[in-house]
C-alpha atoms as a PDB file:
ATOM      1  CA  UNK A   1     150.751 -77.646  34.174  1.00  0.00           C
ATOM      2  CA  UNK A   2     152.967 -80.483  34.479  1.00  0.00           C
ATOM      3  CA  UNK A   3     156.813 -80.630  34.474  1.00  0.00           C
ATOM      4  CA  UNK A   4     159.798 -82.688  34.848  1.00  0.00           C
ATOM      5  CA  UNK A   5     162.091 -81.426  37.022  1.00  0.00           C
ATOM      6  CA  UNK A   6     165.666 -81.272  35.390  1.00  0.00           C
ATOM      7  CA  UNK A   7     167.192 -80.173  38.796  1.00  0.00           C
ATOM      8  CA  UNK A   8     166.742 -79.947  42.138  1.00  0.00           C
ATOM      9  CA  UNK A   9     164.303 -77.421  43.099  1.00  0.00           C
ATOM     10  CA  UNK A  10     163.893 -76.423  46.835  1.00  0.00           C
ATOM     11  CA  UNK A  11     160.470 -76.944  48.074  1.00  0.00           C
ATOM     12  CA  UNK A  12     158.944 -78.557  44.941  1.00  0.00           C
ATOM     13  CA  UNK A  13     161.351 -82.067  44.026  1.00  0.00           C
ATOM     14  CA  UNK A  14     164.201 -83.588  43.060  1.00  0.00           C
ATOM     15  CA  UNK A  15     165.804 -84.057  39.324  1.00  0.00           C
ATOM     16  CA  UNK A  16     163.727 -86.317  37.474  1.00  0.00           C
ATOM     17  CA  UNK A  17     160.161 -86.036  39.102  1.00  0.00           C
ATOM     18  CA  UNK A  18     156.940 -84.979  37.352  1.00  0.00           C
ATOM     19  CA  UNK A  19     155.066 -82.628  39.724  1.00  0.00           C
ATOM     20  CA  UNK A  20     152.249 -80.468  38.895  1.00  0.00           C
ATOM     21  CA  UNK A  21     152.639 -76.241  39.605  1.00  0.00           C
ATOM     22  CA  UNK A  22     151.048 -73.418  38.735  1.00  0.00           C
ATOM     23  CA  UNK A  23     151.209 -72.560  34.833  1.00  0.00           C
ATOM     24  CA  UNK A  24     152.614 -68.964  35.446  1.00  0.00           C
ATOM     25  CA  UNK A  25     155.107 -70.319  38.045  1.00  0.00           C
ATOM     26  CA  UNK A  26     156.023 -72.867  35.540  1.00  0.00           C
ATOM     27  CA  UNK A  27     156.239 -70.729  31.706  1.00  0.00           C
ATOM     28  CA  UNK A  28     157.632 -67.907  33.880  1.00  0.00           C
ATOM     29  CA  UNK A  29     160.574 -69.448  36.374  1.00  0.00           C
ATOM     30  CA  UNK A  30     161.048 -73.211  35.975  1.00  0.00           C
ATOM     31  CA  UNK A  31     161.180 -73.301  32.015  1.00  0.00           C
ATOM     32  CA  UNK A  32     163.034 -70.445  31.010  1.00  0.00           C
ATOM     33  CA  UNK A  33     166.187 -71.225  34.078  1.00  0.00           C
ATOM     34  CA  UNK A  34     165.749 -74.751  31.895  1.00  0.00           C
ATOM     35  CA  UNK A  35     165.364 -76.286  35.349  1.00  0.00           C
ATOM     36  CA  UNK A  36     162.203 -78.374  34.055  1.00  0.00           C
ATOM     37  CA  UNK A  37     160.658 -79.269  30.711  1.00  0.00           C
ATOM     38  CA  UNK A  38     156.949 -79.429  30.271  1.00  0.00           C
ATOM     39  CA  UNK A  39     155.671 -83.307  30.946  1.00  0.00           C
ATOM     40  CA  UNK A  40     155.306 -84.454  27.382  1.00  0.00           C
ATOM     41  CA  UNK A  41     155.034 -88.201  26.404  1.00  0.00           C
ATOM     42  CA  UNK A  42     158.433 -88.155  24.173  1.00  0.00           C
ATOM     43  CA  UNK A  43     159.937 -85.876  27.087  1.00  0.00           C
ATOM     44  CA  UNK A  44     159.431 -88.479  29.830  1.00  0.00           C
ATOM     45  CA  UNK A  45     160.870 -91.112  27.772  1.00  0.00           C
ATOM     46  CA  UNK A  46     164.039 -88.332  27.578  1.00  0.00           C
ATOM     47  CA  UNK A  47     163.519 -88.231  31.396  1.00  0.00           C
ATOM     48  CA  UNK A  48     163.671 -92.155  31.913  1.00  0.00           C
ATOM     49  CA  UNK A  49     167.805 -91.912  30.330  1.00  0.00           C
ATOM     50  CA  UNK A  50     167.990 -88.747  32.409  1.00  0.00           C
ATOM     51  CA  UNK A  51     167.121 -90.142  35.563  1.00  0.00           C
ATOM     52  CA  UNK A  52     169.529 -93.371  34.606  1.00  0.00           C
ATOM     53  CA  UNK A  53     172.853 -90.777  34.166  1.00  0.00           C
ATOM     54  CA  UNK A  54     171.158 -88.919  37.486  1.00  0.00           C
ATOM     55  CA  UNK A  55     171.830 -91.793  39.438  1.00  0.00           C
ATOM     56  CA  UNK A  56     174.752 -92.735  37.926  1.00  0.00           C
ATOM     57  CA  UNK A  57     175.952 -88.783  38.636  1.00  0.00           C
ATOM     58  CA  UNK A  58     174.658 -88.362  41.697  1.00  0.00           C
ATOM     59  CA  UNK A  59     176.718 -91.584  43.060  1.00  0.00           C
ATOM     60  CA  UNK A  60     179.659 -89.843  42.314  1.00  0.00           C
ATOM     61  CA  UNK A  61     178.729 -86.956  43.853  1.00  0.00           C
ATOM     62  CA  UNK A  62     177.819 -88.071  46.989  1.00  0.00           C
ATOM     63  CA  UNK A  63     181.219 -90.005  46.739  1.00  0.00           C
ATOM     64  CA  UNK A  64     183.131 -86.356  46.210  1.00  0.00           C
ATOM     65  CA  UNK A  65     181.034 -84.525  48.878  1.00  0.00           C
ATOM     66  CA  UNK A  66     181.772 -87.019  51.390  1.00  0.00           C
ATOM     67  CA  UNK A  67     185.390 -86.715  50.493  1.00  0.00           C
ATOM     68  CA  UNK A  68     185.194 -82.742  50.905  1.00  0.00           C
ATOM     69  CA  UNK A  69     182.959 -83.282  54.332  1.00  0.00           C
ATOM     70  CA  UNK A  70     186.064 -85.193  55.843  1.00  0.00           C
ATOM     71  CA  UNK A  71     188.233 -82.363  54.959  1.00  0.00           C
ATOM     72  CA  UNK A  72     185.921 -79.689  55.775  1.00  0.00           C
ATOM     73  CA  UNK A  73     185.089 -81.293  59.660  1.00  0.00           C
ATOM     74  CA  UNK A  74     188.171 -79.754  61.476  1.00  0.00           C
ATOM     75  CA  UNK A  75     187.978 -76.437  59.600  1.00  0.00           C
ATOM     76  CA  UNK A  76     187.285 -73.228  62.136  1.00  0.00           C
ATOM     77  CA  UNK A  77     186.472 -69.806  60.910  1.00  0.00           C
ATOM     78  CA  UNK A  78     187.328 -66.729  62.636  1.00  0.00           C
ATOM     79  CA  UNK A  79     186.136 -63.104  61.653  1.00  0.00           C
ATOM     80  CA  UNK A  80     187.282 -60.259  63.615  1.00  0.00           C
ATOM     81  CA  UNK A  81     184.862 -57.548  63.723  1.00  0.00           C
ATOM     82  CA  UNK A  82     183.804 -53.739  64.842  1.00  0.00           C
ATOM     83  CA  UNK A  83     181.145 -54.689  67.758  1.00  0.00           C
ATOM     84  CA  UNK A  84     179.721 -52.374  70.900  1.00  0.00           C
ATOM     85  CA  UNK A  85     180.481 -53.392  74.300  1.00  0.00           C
ATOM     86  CA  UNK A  86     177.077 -55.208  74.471  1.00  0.00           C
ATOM     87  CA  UNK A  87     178.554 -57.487  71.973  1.00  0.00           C
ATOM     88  CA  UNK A  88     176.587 -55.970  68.792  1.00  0.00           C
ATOM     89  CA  UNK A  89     178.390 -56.069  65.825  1.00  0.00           C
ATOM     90  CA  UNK A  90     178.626 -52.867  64.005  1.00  0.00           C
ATOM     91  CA  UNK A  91     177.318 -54.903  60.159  1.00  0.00           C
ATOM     92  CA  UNK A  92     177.266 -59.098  60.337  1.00  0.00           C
ATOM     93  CA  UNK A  93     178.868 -61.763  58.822  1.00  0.00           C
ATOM     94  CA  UNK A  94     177.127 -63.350  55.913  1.00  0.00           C
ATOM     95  CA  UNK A  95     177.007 -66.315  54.142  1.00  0.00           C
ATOM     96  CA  UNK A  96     179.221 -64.481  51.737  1.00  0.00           C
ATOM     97  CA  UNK A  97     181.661 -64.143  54.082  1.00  0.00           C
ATOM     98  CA  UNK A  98     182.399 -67.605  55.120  1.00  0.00           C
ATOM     99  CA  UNK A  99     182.346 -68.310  51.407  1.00  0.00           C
ATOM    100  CA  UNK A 100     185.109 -66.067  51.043  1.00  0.00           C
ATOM    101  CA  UNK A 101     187.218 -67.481  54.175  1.00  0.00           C
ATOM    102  CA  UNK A 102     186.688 -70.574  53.035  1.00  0.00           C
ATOM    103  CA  UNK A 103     188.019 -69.943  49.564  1.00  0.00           C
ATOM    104  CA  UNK A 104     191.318 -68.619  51.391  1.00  0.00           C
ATOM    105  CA  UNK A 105     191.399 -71.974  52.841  1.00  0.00           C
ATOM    106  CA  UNK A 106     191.391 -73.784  49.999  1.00  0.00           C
ATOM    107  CA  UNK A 107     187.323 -74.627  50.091  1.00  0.00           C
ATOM    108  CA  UNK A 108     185.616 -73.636  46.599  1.00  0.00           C
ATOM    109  CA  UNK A 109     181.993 -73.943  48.244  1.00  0.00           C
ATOM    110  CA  UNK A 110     179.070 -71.551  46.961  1.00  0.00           C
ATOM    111  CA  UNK A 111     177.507 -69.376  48.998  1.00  0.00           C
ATOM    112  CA  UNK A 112     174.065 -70.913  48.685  1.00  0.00           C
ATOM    113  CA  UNK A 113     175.293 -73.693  50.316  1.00  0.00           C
ATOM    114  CA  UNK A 114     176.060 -72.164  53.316  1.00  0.00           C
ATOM    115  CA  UNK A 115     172.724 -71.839  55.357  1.00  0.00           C
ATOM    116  CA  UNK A 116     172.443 -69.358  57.793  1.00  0.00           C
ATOM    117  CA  UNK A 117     168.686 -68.536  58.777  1.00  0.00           C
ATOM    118  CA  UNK A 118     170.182 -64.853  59.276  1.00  0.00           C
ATOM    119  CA  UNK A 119     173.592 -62.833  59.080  1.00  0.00           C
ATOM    120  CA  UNK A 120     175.632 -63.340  62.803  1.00  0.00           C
ATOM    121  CA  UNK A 121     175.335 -60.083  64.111  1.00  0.00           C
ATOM    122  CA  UNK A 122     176.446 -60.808  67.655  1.00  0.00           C
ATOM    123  CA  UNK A 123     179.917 -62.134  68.741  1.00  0.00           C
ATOM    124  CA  UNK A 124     180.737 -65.634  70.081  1.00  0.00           C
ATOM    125  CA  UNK A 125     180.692 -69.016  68.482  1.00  0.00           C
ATOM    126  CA  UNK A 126     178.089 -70.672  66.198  1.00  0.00           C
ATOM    127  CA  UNK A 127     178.090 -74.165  64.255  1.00  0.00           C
ATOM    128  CA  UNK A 128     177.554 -73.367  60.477  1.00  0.00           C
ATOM    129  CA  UNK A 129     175.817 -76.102  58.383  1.00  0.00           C
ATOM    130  CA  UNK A 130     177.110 -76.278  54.437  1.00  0.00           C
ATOM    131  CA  UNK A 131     175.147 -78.491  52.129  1.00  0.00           C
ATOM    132  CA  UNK A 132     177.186 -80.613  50.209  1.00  0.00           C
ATOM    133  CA  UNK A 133     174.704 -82.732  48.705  1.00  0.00           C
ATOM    134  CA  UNK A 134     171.556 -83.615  48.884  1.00  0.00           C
ATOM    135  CA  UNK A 135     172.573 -86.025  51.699  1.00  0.00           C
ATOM    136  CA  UNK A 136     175.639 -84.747  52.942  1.00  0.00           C
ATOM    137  CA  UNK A 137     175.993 -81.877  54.905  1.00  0.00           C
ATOM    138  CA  UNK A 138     179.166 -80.704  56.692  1.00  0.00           C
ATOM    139  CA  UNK A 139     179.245 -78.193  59.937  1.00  0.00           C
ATOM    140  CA  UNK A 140     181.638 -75.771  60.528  1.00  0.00           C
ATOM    141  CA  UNK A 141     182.616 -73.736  63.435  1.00  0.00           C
ATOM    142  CA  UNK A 142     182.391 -69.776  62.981  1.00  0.00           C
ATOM    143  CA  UNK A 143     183.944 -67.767  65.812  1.00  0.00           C
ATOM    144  CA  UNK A 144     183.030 -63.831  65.784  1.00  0.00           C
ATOM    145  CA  UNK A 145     185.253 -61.765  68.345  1.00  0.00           C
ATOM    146  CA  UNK A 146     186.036 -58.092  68.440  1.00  0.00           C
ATOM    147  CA  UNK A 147     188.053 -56.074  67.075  1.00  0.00           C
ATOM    148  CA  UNK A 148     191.015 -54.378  69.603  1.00  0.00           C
ATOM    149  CA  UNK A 149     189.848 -50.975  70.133  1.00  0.00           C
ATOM    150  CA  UNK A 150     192.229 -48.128  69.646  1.00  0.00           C
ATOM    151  CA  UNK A 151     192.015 -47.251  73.351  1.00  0.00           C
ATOM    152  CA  UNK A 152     192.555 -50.864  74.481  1.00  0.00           C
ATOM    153  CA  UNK A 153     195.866 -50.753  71.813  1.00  0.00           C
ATOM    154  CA  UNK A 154     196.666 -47.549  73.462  1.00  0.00           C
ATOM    155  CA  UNK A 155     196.713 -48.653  77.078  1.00  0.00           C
ATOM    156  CA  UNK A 156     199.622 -51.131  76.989  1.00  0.00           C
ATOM    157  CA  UNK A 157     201.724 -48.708  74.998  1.00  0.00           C
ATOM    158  CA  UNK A 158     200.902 -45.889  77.329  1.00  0.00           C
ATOM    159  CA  UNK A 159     201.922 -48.362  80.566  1.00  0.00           C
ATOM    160  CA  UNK A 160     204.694 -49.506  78.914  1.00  0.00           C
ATOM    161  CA  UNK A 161     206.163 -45.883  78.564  1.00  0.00           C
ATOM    162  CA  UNK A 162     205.556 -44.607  82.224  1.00  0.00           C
ATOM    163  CA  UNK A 163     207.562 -47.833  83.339  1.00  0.00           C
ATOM    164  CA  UNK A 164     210.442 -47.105  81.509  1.00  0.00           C
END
């Protein structure tokens, strides 16, 4: 089956090409999301003015996402967690996560944006990439530490009472 891609689809093409897939994969997924339309002879004359606004739109989104990378550059996360004294966290930190600290910060960015190949589940520092567009992506800097431990909390409290 052939289709026109209406979006971007990962793995398969960009908004306005005709690519050839599977006809379940096609009737099944692409059609009813309304992320393609079957490759019909009046639909790829519809595509040709699609792919015209396409360009037009994706200029000025590229323009925007730029805009947000500079902004979004010098941002640093930090997530305090539960971890074990091998540096395990107790859970991760997802890509759900940063999306919500980065909301706090002012950032509206979706969560499937933010790539992470799998949840941080060890502390320390890691470079996070967030796709902005199609050709602009933006890296941001995710620190994990540890939570204070209640015995660690306790210790300088304790000290501080035999001294007085």
């Amino acid at each position: 089956m052939e289709v026109i891609l209406k979006e971007d689809v990962a793995n398969l093409g960009h908004r306005g090409d005709v690519v050839k897939v599977a006809d379940g994969y096609g009737r099944n997924f692409l059609l009813p999301r309304k992320l393609a339309l079957q490759a019909t002879q009046a639909n790829k004359a519809v595509i040709e003015q699609m792919k015209a606004a396409a360009a037009r739109r994706s200029a000025t989104e590229k323009v925007v996402a730029e805009e947000l990378l500079a902004k979004l550059e010098p941002v640093a996360l930090t997530f305090t967690r539960k971890a074990s004294e091998t540096g395990q966290l107790f859970g991760s930190v997802t890509t759900a996560d940063i999306a919500a600290e980065l909301e706090t910060k002012g950032f509206e960015i979706d969560r499937r944006k933010i790539s992470l190949s799998e949840p941080l589940k060890s502390l320390g520092e890691y470079t996070v990439a967030v796709k902005l567009h199609r050709e602009v992506t933006a890296h941001i800097k995710v620190q994990v530490s540890a939570e204070a431990t209640e015995e660690a909390v306790a210790e300088p409290a304790a000290e501080a009472a035999v001294s007085e």
